[in-house]
Protein backbone atom coordinates (compact mmCIF):
# COMPACT_ATOMS: atom_id res chain seq x y z
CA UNK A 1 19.32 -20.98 -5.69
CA UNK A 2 17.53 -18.16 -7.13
CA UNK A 3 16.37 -20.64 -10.57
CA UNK A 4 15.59 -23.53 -8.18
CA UNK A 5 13.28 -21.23 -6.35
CA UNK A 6 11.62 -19.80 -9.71
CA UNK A 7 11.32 -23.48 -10.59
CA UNK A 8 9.30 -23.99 -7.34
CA UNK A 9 7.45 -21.28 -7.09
CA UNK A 10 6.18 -22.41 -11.20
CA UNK A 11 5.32 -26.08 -9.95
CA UNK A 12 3.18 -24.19 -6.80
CA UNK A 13 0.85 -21.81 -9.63
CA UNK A 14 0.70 -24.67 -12.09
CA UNK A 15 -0.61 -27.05 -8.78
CA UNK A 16 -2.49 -24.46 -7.73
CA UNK A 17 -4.00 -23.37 -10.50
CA UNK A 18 -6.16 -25.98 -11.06
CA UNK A 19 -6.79 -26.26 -7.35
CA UNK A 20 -7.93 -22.77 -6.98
CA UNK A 21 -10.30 -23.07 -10.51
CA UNK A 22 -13.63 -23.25 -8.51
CA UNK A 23 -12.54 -20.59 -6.21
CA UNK A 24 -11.29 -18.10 -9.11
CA UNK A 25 -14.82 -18.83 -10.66
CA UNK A 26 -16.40 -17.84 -7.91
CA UNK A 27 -14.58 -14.73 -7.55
CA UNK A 28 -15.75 -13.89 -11.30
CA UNK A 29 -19.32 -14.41 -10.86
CA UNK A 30 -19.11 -12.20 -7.41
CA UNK A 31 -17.66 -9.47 -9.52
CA UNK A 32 -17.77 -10.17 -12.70
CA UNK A 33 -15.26 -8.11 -15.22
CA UNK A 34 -16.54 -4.69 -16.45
CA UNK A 35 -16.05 -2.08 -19.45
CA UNK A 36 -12.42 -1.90 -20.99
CA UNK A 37 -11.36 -4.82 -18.23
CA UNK A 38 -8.40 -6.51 -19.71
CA UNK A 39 -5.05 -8.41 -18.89
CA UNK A 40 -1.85 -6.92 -17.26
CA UNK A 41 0.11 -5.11 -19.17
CA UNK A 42 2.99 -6.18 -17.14
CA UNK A 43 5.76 -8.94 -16.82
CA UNK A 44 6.01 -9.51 -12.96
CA UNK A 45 10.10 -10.24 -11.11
CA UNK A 46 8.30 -12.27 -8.15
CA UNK A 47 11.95 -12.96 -6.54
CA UNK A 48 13.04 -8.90 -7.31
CA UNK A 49 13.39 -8.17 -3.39
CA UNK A 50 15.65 -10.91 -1.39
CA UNK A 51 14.86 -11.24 2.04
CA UNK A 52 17.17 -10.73 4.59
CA UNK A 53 15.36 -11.70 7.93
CA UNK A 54 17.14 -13.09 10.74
CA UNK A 55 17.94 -17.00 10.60
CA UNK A 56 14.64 -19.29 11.59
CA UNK A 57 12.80 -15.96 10.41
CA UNK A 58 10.61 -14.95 7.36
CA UNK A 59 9.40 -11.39 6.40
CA UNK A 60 5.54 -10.49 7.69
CA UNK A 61 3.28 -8.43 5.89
CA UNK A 62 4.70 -6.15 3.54
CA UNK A 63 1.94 -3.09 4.05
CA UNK A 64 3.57 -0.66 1.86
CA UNK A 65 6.38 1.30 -0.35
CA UNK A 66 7.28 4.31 -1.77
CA UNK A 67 9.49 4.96 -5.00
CA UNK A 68 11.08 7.80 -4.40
CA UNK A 69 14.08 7.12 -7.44
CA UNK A 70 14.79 4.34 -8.77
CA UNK A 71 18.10 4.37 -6.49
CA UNK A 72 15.85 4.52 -3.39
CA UNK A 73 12.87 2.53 -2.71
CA UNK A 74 11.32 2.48 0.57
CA UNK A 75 9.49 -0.93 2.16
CA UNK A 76 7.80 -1.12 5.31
CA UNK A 77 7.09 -4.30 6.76
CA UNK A 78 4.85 -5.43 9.94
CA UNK A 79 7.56 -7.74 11.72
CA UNK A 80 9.62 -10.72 10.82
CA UNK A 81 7.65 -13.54 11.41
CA UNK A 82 9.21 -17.58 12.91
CA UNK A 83 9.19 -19.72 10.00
CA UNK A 84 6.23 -22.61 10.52
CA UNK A 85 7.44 -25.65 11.78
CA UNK A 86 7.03 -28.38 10.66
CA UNK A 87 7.82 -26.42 7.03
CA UNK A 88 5.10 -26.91 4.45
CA UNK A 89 5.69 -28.64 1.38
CA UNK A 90 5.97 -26.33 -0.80
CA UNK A 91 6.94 -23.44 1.40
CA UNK A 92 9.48 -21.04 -0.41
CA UNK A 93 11.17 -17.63 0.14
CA UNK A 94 7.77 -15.54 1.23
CA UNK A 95 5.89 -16.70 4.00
CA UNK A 96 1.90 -16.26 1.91
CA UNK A 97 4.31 -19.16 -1.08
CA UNK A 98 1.92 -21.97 0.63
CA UNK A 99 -2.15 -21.94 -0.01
CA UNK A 100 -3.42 -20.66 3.40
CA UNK A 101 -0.61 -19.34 5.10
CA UNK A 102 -1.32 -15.09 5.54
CA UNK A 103 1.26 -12.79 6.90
CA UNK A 104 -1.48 -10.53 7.91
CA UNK A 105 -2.95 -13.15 10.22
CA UNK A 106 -0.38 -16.10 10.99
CA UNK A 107 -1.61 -19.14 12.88
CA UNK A 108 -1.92 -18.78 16.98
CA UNK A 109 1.20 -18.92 18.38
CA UNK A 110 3.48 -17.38 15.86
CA UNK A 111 6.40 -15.82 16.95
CA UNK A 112 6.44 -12.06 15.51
CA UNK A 113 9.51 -9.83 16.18
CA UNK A 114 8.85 -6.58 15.10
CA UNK A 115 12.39 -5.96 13.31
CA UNK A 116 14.08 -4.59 10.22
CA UNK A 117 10.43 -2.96 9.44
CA UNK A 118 11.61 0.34 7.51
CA UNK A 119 14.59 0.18 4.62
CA UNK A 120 15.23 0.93 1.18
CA UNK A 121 16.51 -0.88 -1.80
CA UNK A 122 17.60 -0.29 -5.47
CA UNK A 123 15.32 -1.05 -8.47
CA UNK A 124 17.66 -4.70 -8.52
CA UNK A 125 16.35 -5.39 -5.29
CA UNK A 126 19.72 -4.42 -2.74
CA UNK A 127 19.67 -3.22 0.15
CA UNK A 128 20.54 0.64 0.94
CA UNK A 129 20.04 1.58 3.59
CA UNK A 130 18.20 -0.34 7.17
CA UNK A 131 16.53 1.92 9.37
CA UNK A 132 16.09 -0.76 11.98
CA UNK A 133 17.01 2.37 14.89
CA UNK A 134 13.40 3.12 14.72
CA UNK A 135 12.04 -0.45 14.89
CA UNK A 136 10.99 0.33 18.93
CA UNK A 137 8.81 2.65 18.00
CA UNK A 138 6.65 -0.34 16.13
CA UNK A 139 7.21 -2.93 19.58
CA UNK A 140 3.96 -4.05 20.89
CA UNK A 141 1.37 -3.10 17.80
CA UNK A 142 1.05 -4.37 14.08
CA UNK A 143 3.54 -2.52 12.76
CA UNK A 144 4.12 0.02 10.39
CA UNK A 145 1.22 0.97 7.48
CA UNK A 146 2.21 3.27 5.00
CA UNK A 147 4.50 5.51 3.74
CA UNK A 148 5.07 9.00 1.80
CA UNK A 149 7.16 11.76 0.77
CA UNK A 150 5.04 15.00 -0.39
CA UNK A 151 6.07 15.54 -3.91
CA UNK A 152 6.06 19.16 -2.86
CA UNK A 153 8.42 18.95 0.42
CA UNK A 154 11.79 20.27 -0.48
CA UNK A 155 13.36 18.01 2.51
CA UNK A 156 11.81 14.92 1.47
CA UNK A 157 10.65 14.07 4.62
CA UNK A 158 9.65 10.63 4.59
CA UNK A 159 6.19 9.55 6.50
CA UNK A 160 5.52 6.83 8.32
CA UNK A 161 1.85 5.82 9.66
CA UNK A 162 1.83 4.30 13.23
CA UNK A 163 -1.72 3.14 13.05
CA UNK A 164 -1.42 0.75 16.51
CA UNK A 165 0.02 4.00 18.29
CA UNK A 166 -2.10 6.28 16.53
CA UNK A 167 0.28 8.30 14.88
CA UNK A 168 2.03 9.61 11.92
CA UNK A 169 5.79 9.83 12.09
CA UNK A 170 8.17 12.29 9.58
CA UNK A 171 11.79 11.19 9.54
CA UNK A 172 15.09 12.95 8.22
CA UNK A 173 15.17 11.76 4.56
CA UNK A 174 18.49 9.79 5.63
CA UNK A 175 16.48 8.52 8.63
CA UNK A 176 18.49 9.95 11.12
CA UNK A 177 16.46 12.17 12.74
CA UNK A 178 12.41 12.04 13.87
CA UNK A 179 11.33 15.23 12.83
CA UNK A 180 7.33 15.51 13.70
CA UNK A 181 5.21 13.39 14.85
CA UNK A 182 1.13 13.21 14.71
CA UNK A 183 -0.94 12.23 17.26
CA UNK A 184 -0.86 11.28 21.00
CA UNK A 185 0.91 8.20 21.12
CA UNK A 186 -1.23 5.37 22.04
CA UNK A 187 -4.70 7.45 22.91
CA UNK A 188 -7.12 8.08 20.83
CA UNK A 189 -9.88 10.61 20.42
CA UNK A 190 -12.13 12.75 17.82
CA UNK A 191 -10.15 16.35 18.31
CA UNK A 192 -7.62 18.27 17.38
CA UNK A 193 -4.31 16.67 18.75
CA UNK A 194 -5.68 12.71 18.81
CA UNK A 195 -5.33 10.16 15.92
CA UNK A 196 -7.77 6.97 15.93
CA UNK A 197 -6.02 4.20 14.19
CA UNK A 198 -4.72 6.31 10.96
CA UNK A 199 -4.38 4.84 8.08
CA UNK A 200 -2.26 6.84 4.88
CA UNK A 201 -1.09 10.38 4.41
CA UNK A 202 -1.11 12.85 1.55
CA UNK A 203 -0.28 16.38 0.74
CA UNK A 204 -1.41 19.25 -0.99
CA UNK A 205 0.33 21.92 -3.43
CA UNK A 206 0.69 24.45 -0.24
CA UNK A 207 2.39 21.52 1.95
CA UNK A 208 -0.75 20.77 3.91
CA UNK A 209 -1.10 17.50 4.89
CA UNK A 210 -4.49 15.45 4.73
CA UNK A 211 -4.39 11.92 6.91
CA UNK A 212 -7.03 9.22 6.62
CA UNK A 213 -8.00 9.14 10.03
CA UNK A 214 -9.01 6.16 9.97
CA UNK A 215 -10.42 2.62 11.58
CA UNK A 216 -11.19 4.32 15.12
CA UNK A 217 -12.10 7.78 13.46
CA UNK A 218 -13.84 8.08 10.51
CA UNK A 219 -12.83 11.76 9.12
CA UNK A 220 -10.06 13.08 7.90
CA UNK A 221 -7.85 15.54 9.30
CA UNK A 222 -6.13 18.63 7.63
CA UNK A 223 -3.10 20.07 9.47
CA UNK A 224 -0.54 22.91 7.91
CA UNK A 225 2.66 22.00 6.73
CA UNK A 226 4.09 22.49 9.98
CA UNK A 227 1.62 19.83 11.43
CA UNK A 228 -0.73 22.58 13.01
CA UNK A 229 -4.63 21.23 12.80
CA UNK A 230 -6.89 23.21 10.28
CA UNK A 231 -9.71 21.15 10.07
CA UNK A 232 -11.34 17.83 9.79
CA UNK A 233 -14.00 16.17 8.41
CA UNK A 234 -16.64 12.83 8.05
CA UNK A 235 -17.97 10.67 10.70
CA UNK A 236 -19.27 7.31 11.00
CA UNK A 237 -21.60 6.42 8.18
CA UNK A 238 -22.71 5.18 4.76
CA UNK A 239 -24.06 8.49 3.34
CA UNK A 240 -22.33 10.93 1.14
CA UNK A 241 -19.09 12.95 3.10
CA UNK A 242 -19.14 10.16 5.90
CA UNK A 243 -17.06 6.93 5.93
CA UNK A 244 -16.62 3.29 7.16
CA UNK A 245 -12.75 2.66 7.27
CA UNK A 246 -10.86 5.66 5.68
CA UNK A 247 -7.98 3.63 4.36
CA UNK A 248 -6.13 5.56 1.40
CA UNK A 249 -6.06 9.37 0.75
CA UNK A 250 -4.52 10.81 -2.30
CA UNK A 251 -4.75 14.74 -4.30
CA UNK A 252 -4.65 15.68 -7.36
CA UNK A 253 -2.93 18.30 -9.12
CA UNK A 254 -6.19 20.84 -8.70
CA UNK A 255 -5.85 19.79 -3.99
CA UNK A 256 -9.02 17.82 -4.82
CA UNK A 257 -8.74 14.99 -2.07
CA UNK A 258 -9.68 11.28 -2.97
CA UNK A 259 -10.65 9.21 -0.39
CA UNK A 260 -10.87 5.44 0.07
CA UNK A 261 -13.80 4.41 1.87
CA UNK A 262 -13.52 1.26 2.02
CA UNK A 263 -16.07 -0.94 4.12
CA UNK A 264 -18.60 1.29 1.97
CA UNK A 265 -17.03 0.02 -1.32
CA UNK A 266 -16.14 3.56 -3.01
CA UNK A 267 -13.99 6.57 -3.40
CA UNK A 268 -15.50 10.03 -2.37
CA UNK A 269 -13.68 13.15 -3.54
CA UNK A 270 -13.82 16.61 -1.69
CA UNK A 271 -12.56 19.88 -2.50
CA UNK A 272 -9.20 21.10 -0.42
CA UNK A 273 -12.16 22.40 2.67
CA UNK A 274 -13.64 19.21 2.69
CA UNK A 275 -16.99 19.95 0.29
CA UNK A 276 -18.24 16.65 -1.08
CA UNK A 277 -17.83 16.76 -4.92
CA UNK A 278 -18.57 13.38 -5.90
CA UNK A 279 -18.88 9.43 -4.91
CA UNK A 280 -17.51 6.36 -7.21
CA UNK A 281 -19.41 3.66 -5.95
CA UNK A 282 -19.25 -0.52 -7.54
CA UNK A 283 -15.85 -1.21 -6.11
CA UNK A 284 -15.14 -4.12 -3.47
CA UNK A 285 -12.74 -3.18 -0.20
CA UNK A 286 -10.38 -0.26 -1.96
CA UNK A 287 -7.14 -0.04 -0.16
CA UNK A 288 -4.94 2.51 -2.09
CA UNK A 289 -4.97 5.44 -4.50
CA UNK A 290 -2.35 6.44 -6.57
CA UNK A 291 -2.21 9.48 -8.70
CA UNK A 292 -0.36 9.73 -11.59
CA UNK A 293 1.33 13.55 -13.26
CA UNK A 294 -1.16 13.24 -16.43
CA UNK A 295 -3.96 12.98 -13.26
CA UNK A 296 -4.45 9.09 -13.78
CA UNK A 297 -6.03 7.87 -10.63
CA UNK A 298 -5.07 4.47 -10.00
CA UNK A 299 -6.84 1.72 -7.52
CA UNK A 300 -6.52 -1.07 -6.04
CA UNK A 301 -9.46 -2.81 -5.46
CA UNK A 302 -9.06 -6.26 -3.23
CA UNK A 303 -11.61 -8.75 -3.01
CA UNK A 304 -10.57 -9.57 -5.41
CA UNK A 305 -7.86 -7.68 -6.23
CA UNK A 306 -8.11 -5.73 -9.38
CA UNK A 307 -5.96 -2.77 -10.22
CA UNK A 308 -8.23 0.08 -12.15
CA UNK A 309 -7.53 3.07 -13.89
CA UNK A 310 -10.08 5.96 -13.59
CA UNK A 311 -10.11 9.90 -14.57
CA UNK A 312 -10.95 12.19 -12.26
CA UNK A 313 -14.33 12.24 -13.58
CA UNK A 314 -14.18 8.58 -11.96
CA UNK A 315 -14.85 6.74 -14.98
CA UNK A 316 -13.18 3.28 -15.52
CA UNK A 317 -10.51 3.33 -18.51
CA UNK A 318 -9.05 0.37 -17.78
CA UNK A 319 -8.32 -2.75 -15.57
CA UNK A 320 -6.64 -6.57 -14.85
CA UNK A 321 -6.95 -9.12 -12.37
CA UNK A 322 -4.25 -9.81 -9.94
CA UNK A 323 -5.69 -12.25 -7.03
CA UNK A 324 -3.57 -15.25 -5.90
CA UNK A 325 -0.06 -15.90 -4.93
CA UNK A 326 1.78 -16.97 -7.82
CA UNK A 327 4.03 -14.37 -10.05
CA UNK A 328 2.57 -11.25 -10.84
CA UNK A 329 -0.15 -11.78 -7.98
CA UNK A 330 -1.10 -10.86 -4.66
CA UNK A 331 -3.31 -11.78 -1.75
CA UNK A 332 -3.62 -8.22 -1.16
CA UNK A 333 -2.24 -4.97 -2.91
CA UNK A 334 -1.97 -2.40 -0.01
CA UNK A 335 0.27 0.16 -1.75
CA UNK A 336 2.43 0.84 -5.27
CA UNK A 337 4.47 2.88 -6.57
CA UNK A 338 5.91 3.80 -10.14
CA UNK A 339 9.69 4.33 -10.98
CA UNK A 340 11.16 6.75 -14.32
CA UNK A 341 11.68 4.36 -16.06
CA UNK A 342 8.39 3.19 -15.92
CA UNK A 343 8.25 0.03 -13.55
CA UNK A 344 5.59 -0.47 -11.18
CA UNK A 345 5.88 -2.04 -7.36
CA UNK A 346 3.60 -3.54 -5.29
CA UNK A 347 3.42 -4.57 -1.43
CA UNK A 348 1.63 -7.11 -0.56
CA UNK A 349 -0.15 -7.14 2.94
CA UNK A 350 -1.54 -10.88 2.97
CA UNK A 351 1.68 -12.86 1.34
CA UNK A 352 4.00 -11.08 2.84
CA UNK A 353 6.28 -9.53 -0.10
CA UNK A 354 6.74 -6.59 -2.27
CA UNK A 355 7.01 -7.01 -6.15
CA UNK A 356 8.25 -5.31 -9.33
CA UNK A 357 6.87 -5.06 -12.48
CA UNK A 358 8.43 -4.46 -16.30
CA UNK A 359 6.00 -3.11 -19.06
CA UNK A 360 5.49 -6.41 -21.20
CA UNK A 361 7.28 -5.25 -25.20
CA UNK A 362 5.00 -3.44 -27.24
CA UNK A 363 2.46 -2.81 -23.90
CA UNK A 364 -0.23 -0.36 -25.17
CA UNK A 365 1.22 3.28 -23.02
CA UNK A 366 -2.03 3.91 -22.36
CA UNK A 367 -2.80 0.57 -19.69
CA UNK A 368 0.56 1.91 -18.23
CA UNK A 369 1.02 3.02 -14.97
CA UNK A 370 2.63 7.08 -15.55
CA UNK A 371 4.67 8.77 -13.16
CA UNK A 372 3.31 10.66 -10.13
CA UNK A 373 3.90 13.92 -9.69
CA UNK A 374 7.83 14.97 -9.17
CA UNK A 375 10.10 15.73 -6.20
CA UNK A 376 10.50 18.99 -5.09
CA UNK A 377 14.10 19.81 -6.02
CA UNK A 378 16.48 19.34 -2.61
């Protein structure tokens, strides 16, 4: 089953492929490749992660993951979603496999249930662990968006943004127990206790917690590790220390914050009070930063997408292309994650899957993807 569907999913790219030529093209001259821009260093498993939605029922968007081990990987998804009827030609095992088709926006009509939207899997793809006792607290919005554990948090706690309810849930790292939540569930307001449609979560050396606050706001919000509010900052805006769509937040190892602005095309950086220290403009709609131990600071840029290496300087080491929705590709990288023994995963917003990736022989270590910074011993 699993060859015939490899088999089909290589006759879709190689039909595709010349099908989509004018439309890559135009992609290039709209941004066209820059300094140290190269090929993936990677070999991609499309069919790593086997679905296991309910009969007459496909995944939805996959919005994000998080590697804790390579034992447990977490995967949030927005939903199973009906399977289109009459079925495609060409329709295979994730519901984005057909040119057109986005989990992210399904036709009019779909049929959505909003189930089996947190679990974790192995690095060979098998299920864990379900934690479908908390798929109410998803009914009635889009669905989970992403998901953390501070490296520093000796309980693991494991994060979950609520961005239709506007709020940040922290689970029991079995997933037995909701420990915290942020926000006011289903208001939203500019103070001290409200959320407006949040967007990622990140954490500082001390255990504070930073959230991109978000689509409705545009600031972010610093609260202790005990979830008491500090501070915020940024409003609605194109100049420096404001934002349009704060959609990925990430620190390094010195609590300077990166931010993803990403209706303004850039990344801002602030100091651990919010103090503007610098803007990296030139990207195009930046959904996620990643941060690696040797301070790596990973992007992924999406229209198209384009996975780019900076410093923290913000200069541009290195970089591929990964638009499309054959192997190795994605309508839309929304958030990754690196394992020890060096694999990277992806989830994929628009074509509704996650993927994992196996340094190609003899890759160059330096266009690799490092490790972020380690767990906090239990």
């Amino acid at each position: 089953m699993r060859l015939l569907k490899l088999l089909t999913a290589i006759g879709i790219l190689l039909i595709a492929t010349a099908a989509t030529s004018v439309f890559a093209q135009s992609w290039t001259d709209q941004y066209p490749p820059t300094a140290n821009h190269g090929t993936s260093p990677y070999i991609a498993e499309p069919e790593w992660l086997e679905p296991f939605s309910e009969p007459g029922f496909i995944w939805g968007s996959h919005p994000g993951l998080f590697v804790e081990s390579p034992e447990r990987i977490f995967v949030i998804q927005r939903g199973e979603l009906h399977v289109p009827g009459p079925l495609p030609a060409g329709f295979d095992y994730f519901y984005g496999s057909v040119e057109g088709l986005s989990a992210l926006s399904p036709p009019r009509g779909t049929i959505r249930e909003m189930r089996n939207v947190i679990f974790v899997v192995n690095d060979e793809g098998k299920l864990i662990e379900n934690w479908n006792q908390w798929d109410y607290l998803f009914e009635g919005t889009g669905g989970p968006h992403m998901i953390a554990i501070s490296p520093y948090d000796p309980e693991r706690r494991v994060w979950v943004v609520n961005s239709g309810r506007h709020q940040v849930h922290a689970f029991s790292n079995d997933g037995k127990e909701l420990l915290m939540t942020l926000g006011i569930e289903n208001e939203t307001a500019n103070d001290e206790t409200h959320l407006g449609t949040p967007q990622d979560i990140a954490f500082l050396r001390d255990g504070s917690i930073v959230v991109a606050d978000g689509l409705t706001n545009s600031r972010v919000i610093k609260f202790d590790k005990d979830g008491h509010y500090l501070t915020a900052w940024g409003s609605k805006g194109a100049a420096e220390g404001q934002f349009n769509a704060v959609h990925s937040i990430a620190v390094d190892k010195q609590d300077r914050i990166y931010v993803a602005d990403r209706n303004n095309d850039r990344l801002q950086v602030f100091d651990a009070d919010g103090t503007h220290l610098a803007t990296w403009p030139e990207l195009n709609f930046p959904n996620y930063i990643l941060i690696t131990e040797n301070q790596d600071v990973w992007v992924s840029d999406n229209q198209p997408v384009r996975i780019i290496k900076f410093d923290t300087d913000g200069n541009r080491l290195f970089s591929w292309d990964a638009h499309g929705n054959g192997p190795g590709e994605f309508g839309e990288l929304h958030e990754f994650g690196v394992d020890v023994n060096g694999n990277w995963y992806g989830a994929d917003n628009v074509l509704g899957r996650s993927q994992k990736f196996v340094p190609k022989p003899g890759a160059d270590s330096a266009q690799l993807l490092q490790l972020p910074v380690p767990m906090a011993n239990k």
